[in-house]
C-alpha atoms as a PDB file:
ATOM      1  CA  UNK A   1     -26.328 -23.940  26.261  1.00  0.00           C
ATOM      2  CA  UNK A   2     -22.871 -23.182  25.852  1.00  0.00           C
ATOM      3  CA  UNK A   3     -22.287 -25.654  23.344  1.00  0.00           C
ATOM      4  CA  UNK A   4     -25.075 -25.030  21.020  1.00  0.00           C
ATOM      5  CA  UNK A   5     -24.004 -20.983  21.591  1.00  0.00           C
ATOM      6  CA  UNK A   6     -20.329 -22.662  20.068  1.00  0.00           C
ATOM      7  CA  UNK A   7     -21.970 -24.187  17.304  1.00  0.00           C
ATOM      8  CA  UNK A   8     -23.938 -21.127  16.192  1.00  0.00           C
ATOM      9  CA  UNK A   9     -20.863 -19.344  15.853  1.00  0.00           C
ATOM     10  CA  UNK A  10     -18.896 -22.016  13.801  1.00  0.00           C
ATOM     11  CA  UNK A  11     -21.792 -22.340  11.790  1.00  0.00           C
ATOM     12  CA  UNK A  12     -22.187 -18.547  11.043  1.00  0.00           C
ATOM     13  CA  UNK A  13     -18.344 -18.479  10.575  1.00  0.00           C
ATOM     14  CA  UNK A  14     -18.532 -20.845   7.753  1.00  0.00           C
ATOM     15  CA  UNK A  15     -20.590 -19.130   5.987  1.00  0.00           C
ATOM     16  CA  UNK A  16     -18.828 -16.384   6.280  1.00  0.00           C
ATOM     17  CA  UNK A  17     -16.099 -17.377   4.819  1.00  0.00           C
ATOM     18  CA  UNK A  18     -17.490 -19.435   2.017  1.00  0.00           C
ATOM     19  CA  UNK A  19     -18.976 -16.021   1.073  1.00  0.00           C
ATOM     20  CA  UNK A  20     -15.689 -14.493   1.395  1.00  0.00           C
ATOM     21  CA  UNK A  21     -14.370 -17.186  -1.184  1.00  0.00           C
ATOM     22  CA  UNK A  22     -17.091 -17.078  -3.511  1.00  0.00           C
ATOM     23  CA  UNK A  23     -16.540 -13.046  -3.629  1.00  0.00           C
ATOM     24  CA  UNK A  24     -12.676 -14.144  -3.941  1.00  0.00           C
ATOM     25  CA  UNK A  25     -13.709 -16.702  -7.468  1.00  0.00           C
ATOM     26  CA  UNK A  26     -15.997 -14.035  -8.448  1.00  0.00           C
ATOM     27  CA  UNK A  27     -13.184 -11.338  -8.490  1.00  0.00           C
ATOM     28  CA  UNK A  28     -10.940 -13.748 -10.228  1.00  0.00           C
ATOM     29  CA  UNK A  29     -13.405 -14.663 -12.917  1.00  0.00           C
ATOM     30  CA  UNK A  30     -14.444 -11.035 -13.789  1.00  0.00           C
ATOM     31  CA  UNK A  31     -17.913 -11.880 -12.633  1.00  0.00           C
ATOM     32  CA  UNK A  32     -18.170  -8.767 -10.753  1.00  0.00           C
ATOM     33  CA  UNK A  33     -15.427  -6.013 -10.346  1.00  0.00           C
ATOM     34  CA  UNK A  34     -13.818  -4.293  -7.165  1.00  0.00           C
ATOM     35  CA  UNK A  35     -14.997  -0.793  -7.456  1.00  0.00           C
ATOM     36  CA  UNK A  36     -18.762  -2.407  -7.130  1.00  0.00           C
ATOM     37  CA  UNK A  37     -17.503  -4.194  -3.780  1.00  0.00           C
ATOM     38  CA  UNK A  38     -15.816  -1.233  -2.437  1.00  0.00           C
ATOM     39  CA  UNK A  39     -18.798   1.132  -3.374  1.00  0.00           C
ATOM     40  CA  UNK A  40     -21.354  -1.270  -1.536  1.00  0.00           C
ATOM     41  CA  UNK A  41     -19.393  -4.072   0.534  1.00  0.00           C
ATOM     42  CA  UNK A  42     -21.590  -7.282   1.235  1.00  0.00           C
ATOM     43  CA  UNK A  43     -21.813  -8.398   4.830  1.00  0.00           C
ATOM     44  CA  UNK A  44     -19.374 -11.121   4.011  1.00  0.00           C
ATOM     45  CA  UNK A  45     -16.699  -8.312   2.675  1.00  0.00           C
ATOM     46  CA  UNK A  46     -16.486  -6.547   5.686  1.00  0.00           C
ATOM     47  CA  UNK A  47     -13.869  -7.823   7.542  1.00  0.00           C
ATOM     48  CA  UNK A  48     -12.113  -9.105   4.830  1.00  0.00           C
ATOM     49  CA  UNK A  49      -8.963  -6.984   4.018  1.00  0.00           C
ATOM     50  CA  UNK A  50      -8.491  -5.329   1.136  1.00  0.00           C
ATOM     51  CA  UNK A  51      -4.863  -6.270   0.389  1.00  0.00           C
ATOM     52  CA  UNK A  52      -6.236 -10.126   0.278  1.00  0.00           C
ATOM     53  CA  UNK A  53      -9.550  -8.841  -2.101  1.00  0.00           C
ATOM     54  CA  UNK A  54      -6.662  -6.623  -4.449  1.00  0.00           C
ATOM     55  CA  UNK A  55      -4.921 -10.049  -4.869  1.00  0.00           C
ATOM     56  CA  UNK A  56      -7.912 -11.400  -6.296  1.00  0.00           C
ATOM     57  CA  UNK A  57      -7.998  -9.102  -8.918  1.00  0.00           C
ATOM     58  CA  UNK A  58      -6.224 -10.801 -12.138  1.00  0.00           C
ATOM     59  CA  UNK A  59      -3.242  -9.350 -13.147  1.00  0.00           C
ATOM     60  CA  UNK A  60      -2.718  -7.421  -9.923  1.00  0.00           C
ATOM     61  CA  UNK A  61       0.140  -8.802  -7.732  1.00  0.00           C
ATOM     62  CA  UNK A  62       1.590  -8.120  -4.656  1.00  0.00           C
ATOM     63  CA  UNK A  63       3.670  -5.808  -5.534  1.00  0.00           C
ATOM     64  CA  UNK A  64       1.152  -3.883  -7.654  1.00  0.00           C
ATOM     65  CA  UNK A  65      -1.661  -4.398  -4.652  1.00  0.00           C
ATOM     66  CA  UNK A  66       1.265  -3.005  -2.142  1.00  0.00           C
ATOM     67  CA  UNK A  67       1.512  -0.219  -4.759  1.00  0.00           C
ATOM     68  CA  UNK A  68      -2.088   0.866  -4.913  1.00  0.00           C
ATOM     69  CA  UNK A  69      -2.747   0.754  -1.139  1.00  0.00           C
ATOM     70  CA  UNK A  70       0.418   3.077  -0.735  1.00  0.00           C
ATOM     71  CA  UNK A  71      -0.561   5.395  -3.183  1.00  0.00           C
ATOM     72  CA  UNK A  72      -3.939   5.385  -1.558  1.00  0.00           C
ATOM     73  CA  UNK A  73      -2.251   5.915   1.961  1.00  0.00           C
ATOM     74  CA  UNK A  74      -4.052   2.395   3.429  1.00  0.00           C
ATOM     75  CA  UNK A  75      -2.572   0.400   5.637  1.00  0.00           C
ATOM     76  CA  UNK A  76      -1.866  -3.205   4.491  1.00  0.00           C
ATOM     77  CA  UNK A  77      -3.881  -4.837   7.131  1.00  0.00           C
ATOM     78  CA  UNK A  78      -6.893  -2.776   6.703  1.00  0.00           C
ATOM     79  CA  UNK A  79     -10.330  -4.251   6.206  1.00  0.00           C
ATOM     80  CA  UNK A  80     -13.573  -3.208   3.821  1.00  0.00           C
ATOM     81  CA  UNK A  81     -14.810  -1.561   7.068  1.00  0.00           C
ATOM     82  CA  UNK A  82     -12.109   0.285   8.241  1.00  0.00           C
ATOM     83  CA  UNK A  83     -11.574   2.486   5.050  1.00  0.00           C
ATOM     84  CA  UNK A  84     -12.578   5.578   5.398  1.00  0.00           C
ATOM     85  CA  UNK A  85     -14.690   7.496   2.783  1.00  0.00           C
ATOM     86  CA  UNK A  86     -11.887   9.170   1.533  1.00  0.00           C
ATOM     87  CA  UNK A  87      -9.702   5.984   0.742  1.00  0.00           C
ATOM     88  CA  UNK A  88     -12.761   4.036  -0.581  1.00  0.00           C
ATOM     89  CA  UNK A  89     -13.142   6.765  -3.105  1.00  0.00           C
ATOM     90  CA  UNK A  90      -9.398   6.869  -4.040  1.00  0.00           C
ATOM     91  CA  UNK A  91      -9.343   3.418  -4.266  1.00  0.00           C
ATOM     92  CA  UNK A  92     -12.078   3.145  -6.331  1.00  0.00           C
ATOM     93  CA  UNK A  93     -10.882   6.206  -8.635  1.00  0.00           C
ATOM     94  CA  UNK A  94      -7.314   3.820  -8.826  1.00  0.00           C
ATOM     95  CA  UNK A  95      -9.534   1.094 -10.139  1.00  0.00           C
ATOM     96  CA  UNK A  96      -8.558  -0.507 -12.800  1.00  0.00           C
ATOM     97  CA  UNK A  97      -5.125  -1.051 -11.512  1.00  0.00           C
END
């Protein structure tokens, strides 16, 4: 049982992350745009970290993306679920960076 318990899990953590990095092109493209995944984060954004979804953004950089989660006192590691209402709503008033 264990093994097919295993499986499950690598199976549900693929797709995951192939959501993650189709929300990743999407960003890149201009298909959809941050504020809309910070207002209403899908499942697969939610322990993804912001500082990786910022450098998805085009023309936004590290430096820049450091910038933006200063000014919005985030912490670099933090993920889609960990911001508080507050920071989602600074973030999102930062948007377009």
């Amino acid at each position: 049982m264990k093994s097919q318990q295993r499986l499950h899990a690598l199976t549900k953590a693929n797709e995951v992350r192939s959501a993650r990095a189709r929300l990743k092109r999407d960003l890149t493209d201009g298909t959809i745009e941050l504020a809309g995944v910070l207002d209403d984060p899908p499942d697969c954004a939610q322990t993804a970290k912001l500082s990786v979804l910022l450098l998805a953004v085009p023309r936004t950089g590290p430096a820049r993306g450091a910038r933006a989660l200063n000014r919005c006192q985030i912490a670099d590691g933090k993920t889609l679920a960990g911001l508080t209402s507050r920071q989602r709503a600074a973030m999102i008033a930062l948007l377009p960076l």
